[in-house]
PDB file of N, CA and C in Angstrom:
ATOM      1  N   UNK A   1       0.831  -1.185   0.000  1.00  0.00           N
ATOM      2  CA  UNK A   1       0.000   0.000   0.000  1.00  0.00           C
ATOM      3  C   UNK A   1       0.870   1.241   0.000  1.00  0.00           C
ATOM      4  N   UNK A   2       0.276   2.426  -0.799  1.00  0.00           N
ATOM      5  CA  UNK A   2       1.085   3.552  -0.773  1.00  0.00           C
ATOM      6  C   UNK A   2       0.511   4.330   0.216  1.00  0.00           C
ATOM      7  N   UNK A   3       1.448   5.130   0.666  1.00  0.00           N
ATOM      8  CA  UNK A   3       1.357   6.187   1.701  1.00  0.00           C
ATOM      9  C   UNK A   3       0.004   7.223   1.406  1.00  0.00           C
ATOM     10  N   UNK A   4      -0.332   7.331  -0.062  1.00  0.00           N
ATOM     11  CA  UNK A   4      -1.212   8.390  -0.084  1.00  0.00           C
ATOM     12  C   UNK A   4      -3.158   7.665  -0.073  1.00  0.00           C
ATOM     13  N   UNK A   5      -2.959   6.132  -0.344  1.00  0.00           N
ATOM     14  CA  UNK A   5      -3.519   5.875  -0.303  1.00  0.00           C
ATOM     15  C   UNK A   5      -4.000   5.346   1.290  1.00  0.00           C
ATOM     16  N   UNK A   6      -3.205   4.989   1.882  1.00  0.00           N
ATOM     17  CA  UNK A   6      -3.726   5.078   3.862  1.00  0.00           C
ATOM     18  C   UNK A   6      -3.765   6.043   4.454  1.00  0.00           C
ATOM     19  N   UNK A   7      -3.400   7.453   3.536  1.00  0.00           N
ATOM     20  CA  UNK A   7      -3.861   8.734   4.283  1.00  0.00           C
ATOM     21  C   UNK A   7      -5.260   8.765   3.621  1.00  0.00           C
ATOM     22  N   UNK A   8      -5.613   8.729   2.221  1.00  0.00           N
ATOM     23  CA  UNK A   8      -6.757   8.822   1.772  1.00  0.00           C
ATOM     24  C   UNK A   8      -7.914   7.678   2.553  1.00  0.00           C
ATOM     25  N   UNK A   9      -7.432   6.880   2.912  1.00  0.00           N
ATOM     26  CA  UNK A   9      -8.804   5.755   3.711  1.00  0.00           C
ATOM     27  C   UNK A   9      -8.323   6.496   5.147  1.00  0.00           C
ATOM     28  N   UNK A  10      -7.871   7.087   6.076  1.00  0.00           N
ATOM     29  CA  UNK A  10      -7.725   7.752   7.152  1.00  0.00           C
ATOM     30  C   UNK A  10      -8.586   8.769   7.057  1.00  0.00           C
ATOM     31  N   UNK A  11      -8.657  10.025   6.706  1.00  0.00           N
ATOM     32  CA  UNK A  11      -9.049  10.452   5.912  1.00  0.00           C
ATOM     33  C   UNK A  11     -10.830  10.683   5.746  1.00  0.00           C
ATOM     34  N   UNK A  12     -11.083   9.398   4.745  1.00  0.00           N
ATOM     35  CA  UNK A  12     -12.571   8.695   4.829  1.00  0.00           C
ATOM     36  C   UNK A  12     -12.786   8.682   6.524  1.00  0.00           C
ATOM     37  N   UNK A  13     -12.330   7.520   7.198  1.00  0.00           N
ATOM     38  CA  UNK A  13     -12.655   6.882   8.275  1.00  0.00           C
ATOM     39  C   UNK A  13     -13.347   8.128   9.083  1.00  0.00           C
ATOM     40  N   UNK A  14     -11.716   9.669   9.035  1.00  0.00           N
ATOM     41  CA  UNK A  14     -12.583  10.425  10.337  1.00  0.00           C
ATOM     42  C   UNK A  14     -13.572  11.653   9.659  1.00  0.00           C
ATOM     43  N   UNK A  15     -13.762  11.373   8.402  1.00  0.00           N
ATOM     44  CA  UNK A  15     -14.444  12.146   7.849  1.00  0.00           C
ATOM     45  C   UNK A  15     -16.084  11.291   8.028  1.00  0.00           C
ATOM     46  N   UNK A  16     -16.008  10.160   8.397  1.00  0.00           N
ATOM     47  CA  UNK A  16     -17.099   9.001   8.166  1.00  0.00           C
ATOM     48  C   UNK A  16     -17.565   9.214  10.025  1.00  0.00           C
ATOM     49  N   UNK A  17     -17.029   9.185  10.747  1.00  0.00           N
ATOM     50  CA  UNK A  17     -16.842   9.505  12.030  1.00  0.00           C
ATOM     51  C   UNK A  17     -17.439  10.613  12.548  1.00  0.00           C
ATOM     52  N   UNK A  18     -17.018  11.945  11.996  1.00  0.00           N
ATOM     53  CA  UNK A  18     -17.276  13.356  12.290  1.00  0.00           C
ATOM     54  C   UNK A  18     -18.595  13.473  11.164  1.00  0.00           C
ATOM     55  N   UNK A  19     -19.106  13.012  10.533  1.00  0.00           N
ATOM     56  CA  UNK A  19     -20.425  12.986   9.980  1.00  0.00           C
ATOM     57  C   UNK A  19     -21.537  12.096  11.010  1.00  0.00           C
ATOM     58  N   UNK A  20     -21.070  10.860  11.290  1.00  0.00           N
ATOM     59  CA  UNK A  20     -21.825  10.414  12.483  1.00  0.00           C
ATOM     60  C   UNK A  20     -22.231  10.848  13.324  1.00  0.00           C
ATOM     61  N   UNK A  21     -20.593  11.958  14.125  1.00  0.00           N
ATOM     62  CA  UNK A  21     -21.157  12.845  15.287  1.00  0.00           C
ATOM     63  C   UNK A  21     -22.381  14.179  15.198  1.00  0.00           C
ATOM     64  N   UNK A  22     -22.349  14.417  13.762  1.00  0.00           N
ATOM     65  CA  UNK A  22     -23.041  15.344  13.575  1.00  0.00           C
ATOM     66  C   UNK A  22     -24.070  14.840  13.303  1.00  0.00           C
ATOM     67  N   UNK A  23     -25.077  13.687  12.915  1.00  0.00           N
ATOM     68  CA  UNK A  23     -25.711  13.168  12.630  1.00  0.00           C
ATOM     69  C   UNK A  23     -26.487  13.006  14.039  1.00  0.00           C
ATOM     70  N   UNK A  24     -25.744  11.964  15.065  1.00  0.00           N
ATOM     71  CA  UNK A  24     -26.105  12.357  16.335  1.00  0.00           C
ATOM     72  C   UNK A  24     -26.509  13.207  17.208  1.00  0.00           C
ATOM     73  N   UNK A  25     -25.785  14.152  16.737  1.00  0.00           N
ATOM     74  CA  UNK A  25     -26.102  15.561  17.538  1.00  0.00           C
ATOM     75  C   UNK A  25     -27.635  16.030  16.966  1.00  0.00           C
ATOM     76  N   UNK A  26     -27.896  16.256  16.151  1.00  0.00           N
ATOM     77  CA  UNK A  26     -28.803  16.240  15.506  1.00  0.00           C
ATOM     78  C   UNK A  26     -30.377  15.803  15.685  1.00  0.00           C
ATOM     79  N   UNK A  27     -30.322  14.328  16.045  1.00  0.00           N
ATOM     80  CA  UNK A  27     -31.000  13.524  16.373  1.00  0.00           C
ATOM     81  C   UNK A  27     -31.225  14.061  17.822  1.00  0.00           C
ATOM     82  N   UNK A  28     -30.378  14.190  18.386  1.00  0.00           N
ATOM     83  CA  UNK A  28     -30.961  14.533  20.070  1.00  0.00           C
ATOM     84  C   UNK A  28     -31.307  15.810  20.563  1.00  0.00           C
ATOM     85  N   UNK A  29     -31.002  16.785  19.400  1.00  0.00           N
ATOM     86  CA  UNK A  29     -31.929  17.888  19.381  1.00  0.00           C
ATOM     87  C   UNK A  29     -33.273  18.045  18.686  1.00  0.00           C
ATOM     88  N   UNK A  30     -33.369  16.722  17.598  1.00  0.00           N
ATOM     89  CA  UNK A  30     -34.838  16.899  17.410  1.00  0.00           C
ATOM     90  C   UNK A  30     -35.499  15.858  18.232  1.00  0.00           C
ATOM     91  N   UNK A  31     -35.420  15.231  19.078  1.00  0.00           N
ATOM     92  CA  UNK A  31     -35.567  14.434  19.916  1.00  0.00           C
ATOM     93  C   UNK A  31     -35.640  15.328  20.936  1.00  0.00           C
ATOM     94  N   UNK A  32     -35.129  16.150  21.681  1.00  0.00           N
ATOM     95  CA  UNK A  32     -35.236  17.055  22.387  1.00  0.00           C
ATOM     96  C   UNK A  32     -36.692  18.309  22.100  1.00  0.00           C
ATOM     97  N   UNK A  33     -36.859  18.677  21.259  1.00  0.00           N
ATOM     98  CA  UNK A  33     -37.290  19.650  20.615  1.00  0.00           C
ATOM     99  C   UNK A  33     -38.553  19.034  20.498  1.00  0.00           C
ATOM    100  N   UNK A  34     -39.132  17.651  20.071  1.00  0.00           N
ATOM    101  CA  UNK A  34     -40.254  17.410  19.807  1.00  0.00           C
ATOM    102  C   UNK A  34     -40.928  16.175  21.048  1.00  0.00           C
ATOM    103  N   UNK A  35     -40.126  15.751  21.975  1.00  0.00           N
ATOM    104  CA  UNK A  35     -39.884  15.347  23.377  1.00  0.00           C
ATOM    105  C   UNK A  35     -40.934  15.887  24.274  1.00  0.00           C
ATOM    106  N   UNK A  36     -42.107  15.127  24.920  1.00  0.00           N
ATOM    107  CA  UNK A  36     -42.689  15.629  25.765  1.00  0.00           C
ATOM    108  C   UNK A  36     -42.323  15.332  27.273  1.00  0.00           C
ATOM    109  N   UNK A  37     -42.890  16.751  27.989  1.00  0.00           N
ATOM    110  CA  UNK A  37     -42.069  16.850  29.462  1.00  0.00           C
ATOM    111  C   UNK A  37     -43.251  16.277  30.564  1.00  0.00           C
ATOM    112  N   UNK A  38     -42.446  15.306  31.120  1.00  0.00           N
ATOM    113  CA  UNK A  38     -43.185  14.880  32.323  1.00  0.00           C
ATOM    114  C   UNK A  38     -42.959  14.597  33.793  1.00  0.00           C
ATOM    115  N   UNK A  39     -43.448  15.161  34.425  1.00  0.00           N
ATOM    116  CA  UNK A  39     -43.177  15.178  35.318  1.00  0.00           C
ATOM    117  C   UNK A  39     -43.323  13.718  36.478  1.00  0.00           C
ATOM    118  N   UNK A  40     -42.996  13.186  36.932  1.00  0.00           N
ATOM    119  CA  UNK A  40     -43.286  11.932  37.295  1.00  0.00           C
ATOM    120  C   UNK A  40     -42.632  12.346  39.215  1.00  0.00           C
ATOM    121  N   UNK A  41     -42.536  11.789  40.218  1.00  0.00           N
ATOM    122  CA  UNK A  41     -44.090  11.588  40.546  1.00  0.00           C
ATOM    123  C   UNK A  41     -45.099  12.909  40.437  1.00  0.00           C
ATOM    124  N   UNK A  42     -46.254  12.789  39.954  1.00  0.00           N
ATOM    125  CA  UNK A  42     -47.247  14.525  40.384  1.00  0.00           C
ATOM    126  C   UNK A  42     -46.712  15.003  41.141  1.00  0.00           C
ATOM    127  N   UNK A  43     -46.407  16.594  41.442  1.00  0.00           N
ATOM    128  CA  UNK A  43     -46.089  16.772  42.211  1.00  0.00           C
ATOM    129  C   UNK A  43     -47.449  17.571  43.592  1.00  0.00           C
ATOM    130  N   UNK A  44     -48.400  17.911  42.576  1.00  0.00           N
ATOM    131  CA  UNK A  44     -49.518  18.039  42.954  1.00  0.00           C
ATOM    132  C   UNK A  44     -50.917  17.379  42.838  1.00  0.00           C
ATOM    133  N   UNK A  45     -51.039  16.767  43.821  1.00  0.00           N
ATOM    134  CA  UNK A  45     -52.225  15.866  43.766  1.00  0.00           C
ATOM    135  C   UNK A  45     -53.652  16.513  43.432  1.00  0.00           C
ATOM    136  N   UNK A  46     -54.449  16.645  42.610  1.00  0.00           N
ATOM    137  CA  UNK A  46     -55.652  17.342  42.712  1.00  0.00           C
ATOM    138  C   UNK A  46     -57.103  16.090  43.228  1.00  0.00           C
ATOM    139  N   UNK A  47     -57.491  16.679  43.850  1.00  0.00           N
ATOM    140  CA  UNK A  47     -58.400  16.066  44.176  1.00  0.00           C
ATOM    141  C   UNK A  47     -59.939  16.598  44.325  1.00  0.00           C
ATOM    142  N   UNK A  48     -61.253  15.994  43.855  1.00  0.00           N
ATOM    143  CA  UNK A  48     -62.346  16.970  44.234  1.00  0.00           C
ATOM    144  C   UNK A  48     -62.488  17.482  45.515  1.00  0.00           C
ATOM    145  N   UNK A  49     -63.392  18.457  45.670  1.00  0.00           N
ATOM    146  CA  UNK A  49     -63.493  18.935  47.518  1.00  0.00           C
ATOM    147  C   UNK A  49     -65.070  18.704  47.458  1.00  0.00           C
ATOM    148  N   UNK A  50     -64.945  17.718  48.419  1.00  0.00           N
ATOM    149  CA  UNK A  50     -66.612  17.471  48.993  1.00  0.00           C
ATOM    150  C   UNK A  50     -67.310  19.021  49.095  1.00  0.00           C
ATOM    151  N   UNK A  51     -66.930  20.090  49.565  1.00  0.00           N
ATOM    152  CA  UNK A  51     -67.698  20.889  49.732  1.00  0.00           C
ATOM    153  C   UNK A  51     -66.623  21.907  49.471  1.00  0.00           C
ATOM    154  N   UNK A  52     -67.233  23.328  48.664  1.00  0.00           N
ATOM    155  CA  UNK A  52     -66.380  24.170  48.373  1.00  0.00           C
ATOM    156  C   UNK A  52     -66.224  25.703  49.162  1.00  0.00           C
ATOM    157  N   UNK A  53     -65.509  26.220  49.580  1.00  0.00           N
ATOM    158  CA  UNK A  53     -65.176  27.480  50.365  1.00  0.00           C
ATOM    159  C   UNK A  53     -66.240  28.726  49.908  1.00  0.00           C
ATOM    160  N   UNK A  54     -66.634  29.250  50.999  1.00  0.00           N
ATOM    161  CA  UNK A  54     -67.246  30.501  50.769  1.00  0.00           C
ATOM    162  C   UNK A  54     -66.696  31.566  50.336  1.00  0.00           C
ATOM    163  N   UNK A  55     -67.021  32.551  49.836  1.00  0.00           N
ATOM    164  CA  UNK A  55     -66.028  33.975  49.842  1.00  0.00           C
ATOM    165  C   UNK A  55     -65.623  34.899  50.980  1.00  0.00           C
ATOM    166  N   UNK A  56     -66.776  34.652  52.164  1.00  0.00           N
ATOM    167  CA  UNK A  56     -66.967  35.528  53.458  1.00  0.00           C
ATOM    168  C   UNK A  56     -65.598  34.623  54.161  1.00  0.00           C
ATOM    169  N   UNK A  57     -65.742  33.102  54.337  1.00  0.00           N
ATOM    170  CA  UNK A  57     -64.884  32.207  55.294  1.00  0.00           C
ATOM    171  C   UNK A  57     -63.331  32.390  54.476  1.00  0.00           C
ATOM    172  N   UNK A  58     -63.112  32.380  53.017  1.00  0.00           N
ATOM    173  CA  UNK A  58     -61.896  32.590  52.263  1.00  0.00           C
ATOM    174  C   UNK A  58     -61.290  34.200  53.055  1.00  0.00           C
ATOM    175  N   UNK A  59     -62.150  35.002  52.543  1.00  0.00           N
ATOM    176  CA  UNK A  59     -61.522  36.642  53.096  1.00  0.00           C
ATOM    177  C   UNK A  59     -61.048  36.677  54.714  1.00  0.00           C
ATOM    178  N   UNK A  60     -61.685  35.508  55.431  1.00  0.00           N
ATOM    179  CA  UNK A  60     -61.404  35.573  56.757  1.00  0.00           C
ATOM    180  C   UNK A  60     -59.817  34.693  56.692  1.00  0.00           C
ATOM    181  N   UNK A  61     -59.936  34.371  56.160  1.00  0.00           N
ATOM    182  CA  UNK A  61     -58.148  32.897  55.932  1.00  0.00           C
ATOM    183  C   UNK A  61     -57.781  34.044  55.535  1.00  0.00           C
ATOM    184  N   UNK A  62     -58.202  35.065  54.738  1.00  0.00           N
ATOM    185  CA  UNK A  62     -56.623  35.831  54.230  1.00  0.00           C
ATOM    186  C   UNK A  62     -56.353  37.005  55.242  1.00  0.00           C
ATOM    187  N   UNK A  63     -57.434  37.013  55.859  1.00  0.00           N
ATOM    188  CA  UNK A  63     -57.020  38.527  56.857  1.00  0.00           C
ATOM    189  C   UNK A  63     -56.414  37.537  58.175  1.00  0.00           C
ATOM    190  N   UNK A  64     -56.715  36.623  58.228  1.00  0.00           N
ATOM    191  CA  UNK A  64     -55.856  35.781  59.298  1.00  0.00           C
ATOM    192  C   UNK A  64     -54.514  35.562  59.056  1.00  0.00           C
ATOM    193  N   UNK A  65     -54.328  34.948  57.970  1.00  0.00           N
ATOM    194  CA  UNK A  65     -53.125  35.047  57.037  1.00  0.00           C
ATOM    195  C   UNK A  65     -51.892  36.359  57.487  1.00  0.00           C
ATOM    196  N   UNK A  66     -52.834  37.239  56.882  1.00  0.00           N
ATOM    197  CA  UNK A  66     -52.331  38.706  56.734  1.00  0.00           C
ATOM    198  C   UNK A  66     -51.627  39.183  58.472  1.00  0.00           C
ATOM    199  N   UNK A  67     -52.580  38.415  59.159  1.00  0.00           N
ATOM    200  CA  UNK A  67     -52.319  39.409  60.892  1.00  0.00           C
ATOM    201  C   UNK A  67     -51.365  38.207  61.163  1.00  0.00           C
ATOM    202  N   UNK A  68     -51.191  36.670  61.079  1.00  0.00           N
ATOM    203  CA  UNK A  68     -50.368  36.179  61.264  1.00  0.00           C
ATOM    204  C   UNK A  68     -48.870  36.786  60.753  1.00  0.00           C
ATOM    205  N   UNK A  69     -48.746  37.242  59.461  1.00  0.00           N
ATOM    206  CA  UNK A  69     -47.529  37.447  59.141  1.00  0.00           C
ATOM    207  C   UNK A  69     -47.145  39.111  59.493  1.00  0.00           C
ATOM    208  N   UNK A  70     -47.664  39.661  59.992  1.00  0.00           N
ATOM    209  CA  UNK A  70     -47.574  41.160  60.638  1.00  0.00           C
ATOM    210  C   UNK A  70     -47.013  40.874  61.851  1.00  0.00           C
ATOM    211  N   UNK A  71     -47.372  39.386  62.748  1.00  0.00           N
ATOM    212  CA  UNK A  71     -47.060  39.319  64.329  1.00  0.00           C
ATOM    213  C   UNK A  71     -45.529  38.962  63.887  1.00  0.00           C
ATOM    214  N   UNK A  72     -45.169  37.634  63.033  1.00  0.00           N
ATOM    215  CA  UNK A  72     -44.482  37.587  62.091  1.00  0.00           C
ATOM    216  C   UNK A  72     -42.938  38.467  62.084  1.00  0.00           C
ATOM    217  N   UNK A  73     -43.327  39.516  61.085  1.00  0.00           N
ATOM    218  CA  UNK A  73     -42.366  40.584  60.819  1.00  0.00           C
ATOM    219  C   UNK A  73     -41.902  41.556  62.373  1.00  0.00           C
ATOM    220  N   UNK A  74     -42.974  41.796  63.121  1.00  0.00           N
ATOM    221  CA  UNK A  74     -43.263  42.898  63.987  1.00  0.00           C
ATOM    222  C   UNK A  74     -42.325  41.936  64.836  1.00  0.00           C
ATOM    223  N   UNK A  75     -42.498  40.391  65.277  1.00  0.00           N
ATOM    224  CA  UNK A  75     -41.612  39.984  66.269  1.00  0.00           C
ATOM    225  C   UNK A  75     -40.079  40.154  65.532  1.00  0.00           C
ATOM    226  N   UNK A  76     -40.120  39.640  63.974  1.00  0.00           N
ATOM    227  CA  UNK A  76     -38.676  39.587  63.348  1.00  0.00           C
ATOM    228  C   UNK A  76     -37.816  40.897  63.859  1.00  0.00           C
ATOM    229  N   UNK A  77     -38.509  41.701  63.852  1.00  0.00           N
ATOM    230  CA  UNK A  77     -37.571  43.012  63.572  1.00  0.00           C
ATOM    231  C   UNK A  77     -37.273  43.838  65.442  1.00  0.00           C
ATOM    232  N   UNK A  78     -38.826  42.744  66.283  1.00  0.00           N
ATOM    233  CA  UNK A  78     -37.586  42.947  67.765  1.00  0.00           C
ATOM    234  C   UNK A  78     -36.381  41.839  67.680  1.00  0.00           C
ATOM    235  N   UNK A  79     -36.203  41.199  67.194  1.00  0.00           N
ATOM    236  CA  UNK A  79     -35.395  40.390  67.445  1.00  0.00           C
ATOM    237  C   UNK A  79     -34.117  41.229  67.356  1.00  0.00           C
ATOM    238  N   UNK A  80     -34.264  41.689  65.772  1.00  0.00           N
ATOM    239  CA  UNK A  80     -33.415  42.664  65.021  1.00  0.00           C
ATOM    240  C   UNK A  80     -32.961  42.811  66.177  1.00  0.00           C
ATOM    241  N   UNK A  81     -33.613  44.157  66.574  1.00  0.00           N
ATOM    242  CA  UNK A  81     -33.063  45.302  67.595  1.00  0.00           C
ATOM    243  C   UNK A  81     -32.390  44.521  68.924  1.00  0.00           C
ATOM    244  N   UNK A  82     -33.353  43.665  69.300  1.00  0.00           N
ATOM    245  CA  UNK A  82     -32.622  43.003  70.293  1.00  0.00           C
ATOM    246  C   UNK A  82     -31.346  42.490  70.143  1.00  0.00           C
ATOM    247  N   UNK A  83     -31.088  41.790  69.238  1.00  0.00           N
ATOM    248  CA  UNK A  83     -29.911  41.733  68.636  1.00  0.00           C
ATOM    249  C   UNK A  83     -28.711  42.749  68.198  1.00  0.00           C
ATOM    250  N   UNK A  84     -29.257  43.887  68.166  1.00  0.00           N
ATOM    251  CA  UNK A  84     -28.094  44.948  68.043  1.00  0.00           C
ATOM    252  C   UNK A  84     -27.692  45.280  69.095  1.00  0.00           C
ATOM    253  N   UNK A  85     -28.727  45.495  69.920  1.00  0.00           N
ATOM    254  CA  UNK A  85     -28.542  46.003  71.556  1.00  0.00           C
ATOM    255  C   UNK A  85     -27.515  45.071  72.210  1.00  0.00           C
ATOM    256  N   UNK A  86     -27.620  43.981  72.050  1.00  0.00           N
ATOM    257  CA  UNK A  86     -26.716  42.611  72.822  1.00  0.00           C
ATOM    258  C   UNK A  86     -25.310  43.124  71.925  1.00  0.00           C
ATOM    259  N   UNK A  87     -24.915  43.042  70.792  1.00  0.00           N
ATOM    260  CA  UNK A  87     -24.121  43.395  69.901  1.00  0.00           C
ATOM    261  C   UNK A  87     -22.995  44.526  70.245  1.00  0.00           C
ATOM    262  N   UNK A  88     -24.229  45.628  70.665  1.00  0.00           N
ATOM    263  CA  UNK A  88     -23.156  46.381  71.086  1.00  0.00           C
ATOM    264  C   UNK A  88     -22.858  46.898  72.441  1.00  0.00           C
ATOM    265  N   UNK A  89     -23.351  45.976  73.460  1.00  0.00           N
ATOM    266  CA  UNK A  89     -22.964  45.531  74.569  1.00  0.00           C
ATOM    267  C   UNK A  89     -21.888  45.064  74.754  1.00  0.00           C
ATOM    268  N   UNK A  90     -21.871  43.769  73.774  1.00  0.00           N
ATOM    269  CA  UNK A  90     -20.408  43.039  74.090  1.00  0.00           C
ATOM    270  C   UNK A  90     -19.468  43.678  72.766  1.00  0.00           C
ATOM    271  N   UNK A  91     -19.772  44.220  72.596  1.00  0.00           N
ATOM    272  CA  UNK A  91     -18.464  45.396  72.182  1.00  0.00           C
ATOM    273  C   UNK A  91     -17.910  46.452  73.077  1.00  0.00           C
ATOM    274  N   UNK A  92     -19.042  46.747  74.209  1.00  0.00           N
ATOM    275  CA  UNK A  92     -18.496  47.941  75.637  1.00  0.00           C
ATOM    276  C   UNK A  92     -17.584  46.839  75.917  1.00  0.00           C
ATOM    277  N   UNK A  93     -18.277  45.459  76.594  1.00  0.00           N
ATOM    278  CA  UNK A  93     -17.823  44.667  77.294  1.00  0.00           C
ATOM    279  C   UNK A  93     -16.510  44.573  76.807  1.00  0.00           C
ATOM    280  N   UNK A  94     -16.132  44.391  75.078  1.00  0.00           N
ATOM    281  CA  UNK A  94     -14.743  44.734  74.850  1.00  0.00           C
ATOM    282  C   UNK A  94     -13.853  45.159  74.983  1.00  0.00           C
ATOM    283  N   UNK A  95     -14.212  46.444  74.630  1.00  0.00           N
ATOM    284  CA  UNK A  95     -13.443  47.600  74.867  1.00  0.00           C
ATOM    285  C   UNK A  95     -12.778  47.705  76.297  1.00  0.00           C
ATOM    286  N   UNK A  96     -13.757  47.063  77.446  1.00  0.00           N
ATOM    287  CA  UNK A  96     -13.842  47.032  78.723  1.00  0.00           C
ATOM    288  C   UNK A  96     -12.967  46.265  79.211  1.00  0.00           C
ATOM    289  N   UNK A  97     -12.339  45.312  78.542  1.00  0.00           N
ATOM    290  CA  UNK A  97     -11.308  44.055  78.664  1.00  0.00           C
ATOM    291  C   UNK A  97     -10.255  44.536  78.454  1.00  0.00           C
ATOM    292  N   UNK A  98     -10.116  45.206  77.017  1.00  0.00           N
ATOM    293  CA  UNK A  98      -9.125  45.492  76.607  1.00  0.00           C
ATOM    294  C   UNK A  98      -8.760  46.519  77.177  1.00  0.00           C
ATOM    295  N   UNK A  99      -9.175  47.270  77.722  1.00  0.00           N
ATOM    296  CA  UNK A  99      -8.729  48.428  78.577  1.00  0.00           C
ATOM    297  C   UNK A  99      -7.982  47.741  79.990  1.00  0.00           C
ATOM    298  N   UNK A 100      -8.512  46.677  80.440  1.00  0.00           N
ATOM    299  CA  UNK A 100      -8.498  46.318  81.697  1.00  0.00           C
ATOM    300  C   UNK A 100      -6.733  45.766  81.264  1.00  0.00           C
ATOM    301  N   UNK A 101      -7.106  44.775  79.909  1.00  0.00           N
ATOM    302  CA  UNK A 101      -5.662  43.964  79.634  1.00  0.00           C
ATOM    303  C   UNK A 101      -4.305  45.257  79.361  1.00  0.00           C
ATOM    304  N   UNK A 102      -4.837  46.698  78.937  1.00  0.00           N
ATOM    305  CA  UNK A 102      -3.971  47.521  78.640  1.00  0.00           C
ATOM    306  C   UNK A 102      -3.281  47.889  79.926  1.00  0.00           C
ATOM    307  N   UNK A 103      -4.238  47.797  81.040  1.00  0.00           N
ATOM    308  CA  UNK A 103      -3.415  48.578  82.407  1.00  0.00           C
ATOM    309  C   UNK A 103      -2.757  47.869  82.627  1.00  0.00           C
ATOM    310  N   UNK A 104      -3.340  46.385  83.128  1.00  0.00           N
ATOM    311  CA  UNK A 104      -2.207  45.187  83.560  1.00  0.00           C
ATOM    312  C   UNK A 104      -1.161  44.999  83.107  1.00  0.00           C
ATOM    313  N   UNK A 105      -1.291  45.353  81.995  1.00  0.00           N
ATOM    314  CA  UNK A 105       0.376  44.703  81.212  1.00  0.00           C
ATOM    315  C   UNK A 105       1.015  45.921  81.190  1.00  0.00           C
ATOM    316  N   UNK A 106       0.531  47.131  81.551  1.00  0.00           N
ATOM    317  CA  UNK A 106       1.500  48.375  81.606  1.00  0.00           C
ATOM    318  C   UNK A 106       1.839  48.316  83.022  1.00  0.00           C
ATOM    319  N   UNK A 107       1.148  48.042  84.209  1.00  0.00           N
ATOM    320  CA  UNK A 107       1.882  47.953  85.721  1.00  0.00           C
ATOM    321  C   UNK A 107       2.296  46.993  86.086  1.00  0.00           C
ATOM    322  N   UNK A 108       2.411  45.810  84.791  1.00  0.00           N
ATOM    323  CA  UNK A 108       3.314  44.360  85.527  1.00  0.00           C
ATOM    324  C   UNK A 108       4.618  44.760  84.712  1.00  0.00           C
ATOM    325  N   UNK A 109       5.493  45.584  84.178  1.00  0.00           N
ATOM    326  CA  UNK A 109       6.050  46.088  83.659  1.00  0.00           C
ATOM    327  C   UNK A 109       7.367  46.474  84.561  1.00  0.00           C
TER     328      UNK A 109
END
């Protein structure tokens, strides 16, 4: 065999190869593209309701709703504060140390 002829079947082979891959690729984007999506398990169960909600008893769930998440925020934000207050307490308390550690080590001197 001549040299130009096992470059020419080389050649073929990854030219035969790199048409495959593109061929593939191909396929799994229209496979993709025309692919329906499912979700498995439901993630929401629907079910009938023996009896269905009023509008008067609904508006009462949402203003309950509503005052629940007001007690909610209103406690979140003592916390907040409470939390700053402690915060910068033990930052006096710091300062308060370090002052204490500054004398000591200047009169054991």
């Amino acid at each position: 065999m001549e040299m130009d002829a096992v470059l020419q079947g080389g050649g073929m082979v990854l030219s035969g190869v790199a048409v495959a891959k593109i061929a593939d690729a191909v396929s799994k984007m229209w496979a993709a593209r025309h692919q329906r999506t499912e979700i498995a398990p439901q993630p929401l169960e629907v079910k009938e309701a023996a009896q269905y909600v009023s509008k008067a008893e609904f508006e009462r769930h949402v203003a309950d709703n509503a005052r629940d998440h007001e007690n909610l925020f209103s406690r979140l934000n003592r916390n907040d504060r409470e939390t700053s207050e402690i915060k910068g307490m033990l930052a006096g308390i710091r300062d308060d140390i370090s002052a204490i550690k500054g004398k000591l080590f200047k009169t054991g001197k």
